[in-house]
Protein backbone atom coordinates (compact mmCIF):
# COMPACT_ATOMS: atom_id res chain seq x y z
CA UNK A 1 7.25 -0.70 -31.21
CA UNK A 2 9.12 2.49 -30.79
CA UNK A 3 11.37 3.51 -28.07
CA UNK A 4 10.44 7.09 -26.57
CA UNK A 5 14.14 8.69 -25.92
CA UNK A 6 14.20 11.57 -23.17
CA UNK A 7 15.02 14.84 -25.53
CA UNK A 8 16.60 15.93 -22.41
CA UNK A 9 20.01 17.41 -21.61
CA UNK A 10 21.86 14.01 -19.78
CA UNK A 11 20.96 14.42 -15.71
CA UNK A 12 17.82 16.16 -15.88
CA UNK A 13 14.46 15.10 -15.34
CA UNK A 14 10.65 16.33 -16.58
CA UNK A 15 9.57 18.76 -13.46
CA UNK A 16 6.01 16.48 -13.44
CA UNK A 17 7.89 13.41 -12.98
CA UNK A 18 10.41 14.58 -10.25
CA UNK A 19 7.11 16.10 -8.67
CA UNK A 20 5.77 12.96 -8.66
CA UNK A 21 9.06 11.17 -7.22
CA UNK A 22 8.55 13.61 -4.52
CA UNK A 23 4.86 12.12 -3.14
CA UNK A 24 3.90 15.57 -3.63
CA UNK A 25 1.38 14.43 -6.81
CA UNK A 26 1.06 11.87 -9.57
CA UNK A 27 2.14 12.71 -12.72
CA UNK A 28 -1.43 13.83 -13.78
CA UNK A 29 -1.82 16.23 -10.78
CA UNK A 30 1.65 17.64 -11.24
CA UNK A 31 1.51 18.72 -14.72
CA UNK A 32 -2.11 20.03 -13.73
CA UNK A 33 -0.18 21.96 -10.96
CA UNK A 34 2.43 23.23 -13.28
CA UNK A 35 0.03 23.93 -15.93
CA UNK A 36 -1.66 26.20 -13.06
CA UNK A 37 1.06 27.80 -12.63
CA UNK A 38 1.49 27.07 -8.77
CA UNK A 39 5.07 25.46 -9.17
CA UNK A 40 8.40 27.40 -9.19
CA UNK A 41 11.72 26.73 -9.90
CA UNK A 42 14.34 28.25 -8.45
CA UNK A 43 12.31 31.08 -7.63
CA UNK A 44 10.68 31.39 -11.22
CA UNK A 45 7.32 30.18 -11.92
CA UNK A 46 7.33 27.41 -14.17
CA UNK A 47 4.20 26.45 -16.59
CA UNK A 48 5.92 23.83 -19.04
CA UNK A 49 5.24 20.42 -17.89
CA UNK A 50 8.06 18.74 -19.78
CA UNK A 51 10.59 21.73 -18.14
CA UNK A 52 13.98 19.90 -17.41
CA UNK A 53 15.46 19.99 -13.68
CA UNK A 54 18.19 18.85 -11.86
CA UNK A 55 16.66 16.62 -9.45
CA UNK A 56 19.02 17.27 -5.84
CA UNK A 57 20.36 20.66 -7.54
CA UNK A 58 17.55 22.88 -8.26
CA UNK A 59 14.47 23.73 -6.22
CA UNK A 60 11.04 23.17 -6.87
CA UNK A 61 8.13 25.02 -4.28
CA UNK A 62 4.99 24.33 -4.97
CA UNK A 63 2.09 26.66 -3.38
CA UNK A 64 0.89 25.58 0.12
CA UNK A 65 -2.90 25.15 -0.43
CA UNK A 66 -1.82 23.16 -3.90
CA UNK A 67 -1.28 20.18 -1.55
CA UNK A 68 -3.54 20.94 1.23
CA UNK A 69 -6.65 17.92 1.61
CA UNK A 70 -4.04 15.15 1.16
CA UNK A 71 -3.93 12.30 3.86
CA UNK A 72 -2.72 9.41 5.03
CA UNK A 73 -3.35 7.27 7.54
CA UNK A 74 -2.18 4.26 9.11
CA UNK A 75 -4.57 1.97 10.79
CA UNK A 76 -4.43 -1.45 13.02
CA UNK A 77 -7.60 -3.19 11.80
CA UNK A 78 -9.18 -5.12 14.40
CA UNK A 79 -10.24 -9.04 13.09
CA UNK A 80 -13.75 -9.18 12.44
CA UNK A 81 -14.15 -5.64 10.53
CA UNK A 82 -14.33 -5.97 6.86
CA UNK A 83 -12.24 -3.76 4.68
CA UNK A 84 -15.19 -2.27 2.95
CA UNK A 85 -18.94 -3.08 3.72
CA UNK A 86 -20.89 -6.11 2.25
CA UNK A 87 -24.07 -5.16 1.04
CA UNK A 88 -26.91 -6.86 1.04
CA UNK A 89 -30.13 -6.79 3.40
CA UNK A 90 -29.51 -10.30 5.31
CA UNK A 91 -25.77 -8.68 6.30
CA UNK A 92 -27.39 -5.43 7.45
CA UNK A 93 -29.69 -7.29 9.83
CA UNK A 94 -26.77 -9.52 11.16
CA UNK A 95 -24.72 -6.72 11.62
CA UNK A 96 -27.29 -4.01 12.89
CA UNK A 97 -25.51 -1.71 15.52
CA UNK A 98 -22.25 -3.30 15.07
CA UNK A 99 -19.21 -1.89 13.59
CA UNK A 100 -19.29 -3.61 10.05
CA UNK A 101 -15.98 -2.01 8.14
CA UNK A 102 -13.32 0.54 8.55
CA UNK A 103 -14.63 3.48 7.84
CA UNK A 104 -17.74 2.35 10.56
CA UNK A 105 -14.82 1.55 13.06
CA UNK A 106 -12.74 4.85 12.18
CA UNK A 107 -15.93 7.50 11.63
CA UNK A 108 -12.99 10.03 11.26
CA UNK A 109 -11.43 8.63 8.39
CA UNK A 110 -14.97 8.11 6.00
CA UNK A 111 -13.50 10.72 3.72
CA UNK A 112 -10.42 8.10 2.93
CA UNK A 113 -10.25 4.72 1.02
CA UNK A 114 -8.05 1.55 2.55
CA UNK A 115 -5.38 0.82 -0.21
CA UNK A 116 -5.35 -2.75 -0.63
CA UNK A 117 -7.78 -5.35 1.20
CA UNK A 118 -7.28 -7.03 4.77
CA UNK A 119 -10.04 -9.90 5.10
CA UNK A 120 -12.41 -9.92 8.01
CA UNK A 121 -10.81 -12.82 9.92
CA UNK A 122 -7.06 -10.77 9.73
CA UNK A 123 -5.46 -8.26 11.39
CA UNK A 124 -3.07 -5.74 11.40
CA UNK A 125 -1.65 -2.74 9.23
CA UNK A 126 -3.17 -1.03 6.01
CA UNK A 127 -3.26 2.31 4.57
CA UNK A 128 -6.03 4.75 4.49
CA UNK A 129 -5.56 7.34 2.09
CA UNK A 130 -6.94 10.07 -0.58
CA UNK A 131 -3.60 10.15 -2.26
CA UNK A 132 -4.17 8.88 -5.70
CA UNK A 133 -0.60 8.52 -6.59
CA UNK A 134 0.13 6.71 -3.52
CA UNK A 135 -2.32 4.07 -3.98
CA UNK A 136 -0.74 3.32 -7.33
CA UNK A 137 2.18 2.99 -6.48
CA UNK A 138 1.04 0.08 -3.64
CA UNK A 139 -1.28 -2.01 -6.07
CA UNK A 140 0.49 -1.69 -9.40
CA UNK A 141 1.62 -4.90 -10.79
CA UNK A 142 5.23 -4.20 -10.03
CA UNK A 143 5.42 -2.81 -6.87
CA UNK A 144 8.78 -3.52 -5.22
CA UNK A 145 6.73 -2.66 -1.69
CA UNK A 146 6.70 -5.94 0.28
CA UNK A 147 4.38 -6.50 3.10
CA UNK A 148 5.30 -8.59 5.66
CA UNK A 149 2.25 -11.16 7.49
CA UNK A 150 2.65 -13.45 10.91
CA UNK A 151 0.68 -16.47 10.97
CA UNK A 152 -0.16 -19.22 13.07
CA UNK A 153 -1.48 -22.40 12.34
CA UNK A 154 -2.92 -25.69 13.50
CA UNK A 155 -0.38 -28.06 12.39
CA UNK A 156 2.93 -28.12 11.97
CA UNK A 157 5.22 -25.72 9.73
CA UNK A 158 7.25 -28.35 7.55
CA UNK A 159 10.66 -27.39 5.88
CA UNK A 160 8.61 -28.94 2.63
CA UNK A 161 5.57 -26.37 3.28
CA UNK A 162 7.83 -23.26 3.61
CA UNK A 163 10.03 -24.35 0.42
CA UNK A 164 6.79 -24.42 -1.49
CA UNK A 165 5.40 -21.51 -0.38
CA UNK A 166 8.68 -19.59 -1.24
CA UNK A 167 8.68 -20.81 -4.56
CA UNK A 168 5.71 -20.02 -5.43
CA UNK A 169 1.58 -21.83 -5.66
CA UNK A 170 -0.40 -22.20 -8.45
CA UNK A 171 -3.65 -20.37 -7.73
CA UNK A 172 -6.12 -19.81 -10.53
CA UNK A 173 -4.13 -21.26 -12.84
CA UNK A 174 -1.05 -18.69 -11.99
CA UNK A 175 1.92 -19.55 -10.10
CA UNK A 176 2.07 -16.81 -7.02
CA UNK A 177 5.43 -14.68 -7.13
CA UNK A 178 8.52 -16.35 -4.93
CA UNK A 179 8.01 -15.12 -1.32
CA UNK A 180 10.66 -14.79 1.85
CA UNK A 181 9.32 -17.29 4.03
CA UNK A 182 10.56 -17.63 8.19
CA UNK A 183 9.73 -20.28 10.59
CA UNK A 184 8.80 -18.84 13.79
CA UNK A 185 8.14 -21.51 16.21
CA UNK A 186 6.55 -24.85 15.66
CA UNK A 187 3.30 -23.35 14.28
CA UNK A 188 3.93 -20.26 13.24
CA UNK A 189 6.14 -18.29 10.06
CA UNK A 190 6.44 -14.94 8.83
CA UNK A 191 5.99 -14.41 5.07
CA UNK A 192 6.68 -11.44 3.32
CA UNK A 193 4.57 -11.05 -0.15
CA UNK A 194 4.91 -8.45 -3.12
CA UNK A 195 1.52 -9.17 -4.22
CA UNK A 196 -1.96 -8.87 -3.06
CA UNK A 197 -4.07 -11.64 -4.67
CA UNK A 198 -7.30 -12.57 -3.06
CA UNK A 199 -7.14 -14.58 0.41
CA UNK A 200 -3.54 -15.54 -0.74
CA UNK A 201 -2.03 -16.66 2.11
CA UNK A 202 -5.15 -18.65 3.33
CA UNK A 203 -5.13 -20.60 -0.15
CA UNK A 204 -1.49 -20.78 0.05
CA UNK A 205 -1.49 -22.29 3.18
CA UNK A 206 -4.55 -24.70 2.09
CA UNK A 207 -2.49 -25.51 -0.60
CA UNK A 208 0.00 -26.83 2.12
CA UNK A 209 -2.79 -28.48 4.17
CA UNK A 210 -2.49 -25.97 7.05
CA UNK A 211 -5.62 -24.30 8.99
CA UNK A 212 -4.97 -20.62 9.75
CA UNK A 213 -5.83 -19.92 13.04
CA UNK A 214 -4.13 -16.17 13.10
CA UNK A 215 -2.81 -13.74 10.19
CA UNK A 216 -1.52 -10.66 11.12
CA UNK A 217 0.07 -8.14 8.74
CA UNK A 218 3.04 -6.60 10.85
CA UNK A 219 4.48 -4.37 8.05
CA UNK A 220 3.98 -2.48 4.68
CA UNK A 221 7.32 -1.54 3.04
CA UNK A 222 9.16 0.41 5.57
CA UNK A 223 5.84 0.88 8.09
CA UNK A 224 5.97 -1.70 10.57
CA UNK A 225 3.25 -2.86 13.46
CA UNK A 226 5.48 -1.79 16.69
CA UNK A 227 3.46 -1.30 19.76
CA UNK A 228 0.43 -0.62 17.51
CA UNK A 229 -2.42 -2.02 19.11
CA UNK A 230 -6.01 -3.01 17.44
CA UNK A 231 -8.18 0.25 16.64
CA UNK A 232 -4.96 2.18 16.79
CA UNK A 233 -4.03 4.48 13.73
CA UNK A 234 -1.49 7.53 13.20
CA UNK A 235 -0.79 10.02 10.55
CA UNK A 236 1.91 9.16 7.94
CA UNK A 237 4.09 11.94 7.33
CA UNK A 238 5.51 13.30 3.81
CA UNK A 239 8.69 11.33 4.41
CA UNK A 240 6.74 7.95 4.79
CA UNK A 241 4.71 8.56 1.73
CA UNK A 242 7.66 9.86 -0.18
CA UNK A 243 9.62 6.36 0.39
CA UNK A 244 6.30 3.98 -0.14
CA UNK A 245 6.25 6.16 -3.66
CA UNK A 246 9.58 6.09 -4.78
């Protein structure tokens, strides 16, 4: 396998890639932008996507309505609302009337997708968004964003439960990633996870022979819960998005 070297002067970095660094666009919409000729550089209008900057030194503008219909959102989900809608005619009847998903709950937000999946019996934060980049950068493989969960059980939280659930659980056959695992209180722990694997922490916890009674997701990355309530939701600005990208 070859190694791609940069054929770049030492310091500098392709204009599409510090875009992207930026939250202003992926990659892909960057060089599209460039290509477009809507991004300058120090003043001069710059249509070379592999165009060398000094990320901190030079300045890059990119044209106001380039980045106008971007949004983000983050949302309390209320238990009992599914992330996206089961289909089916028996769940329609059941849930006739009733608020069956997010985008039922928040009306406003329809145009947006959630980034990641919250089960119907949790709670708490996740991201609704029509940034492409963004969502990426929160479900890739690698993603150094941690998100942080409180739950409660039935039984009692043993040192030996907590110890294996830091280490890691065999699920499916794969061994989930090491966690940061806190007791709480008798019944309760906080766990903070870099993955997203289905029902996780309910399997993890089964794995442990604990019931969840309550799982609440009190962060993502730097986002945290605060005096959010359920059905509460408020605009992430550039700054947020910038950090959950880089």
């Amino acid at each position: 396998m070859k190694t791609l070297v940069s054929t770049l002067p030492k310091g500098q970095e392709r204009l599409e890639r510090a875009i992207a660094h930026m939250g202003l666009a992926s990659r892909r919409e960057a060089k599209d932008l460039i290509a477009s000729g809507q991004v300058k550089v120090n003043g001069k209008v710059i249509r070379e996507p592999g165009y060398g900057i000094m990320v901190g030194n030079d300045t890059v503008d990119i044209k106001g309505e380039a980045l106008e219909g971007k949004e983000t959102v983050l949302v309390y989900k209320p238990r009992g609302l599914e992330t996206n809608s089961t289909t089916g005619p028996s769940f329609a009847k059941a849930t006739a009337g009733k608020a069956k998903d997010l985008h039922d709950y928040f009306p406003k937000l329809k145009h947006l997708a959630p980034i990641g999946r919250l089960d119907k019996d949790s709670e708490g934060l996740i991201i609704m968004s029509n940034d492409g980049s963004l969502a990426r950068a929160l479900t890739k493989e690698d993603s150094h964003i941690g998100k942080t969960y409180v739950v409660t059980v039935r039984e009692n939280v043993t040192d030996e439960a907590m110890q294996k659930m830091s280490r890691g659980i065999m699920l499916d056959k794969v061994k989930t990633k090491a966690a940061v695992v806190k007791r709480l209180s008798r019944t309760s722990f906080s766990i903070v996870l870099h993955e997203g694997r289905k029902h996780q922490i309910r399997r993890m916890c089964d794995a442990c022979h604990l019931n969840v009674e309550k799982l609440l997701r009190t962060s993502i990355g730097h986002l945290t819960i605060g005096t959010m309530k359920p059905g509460a939701m408020r605009n992430l600005i550039l700054d947020d998005v910038e950090r959950l990208k880089s």
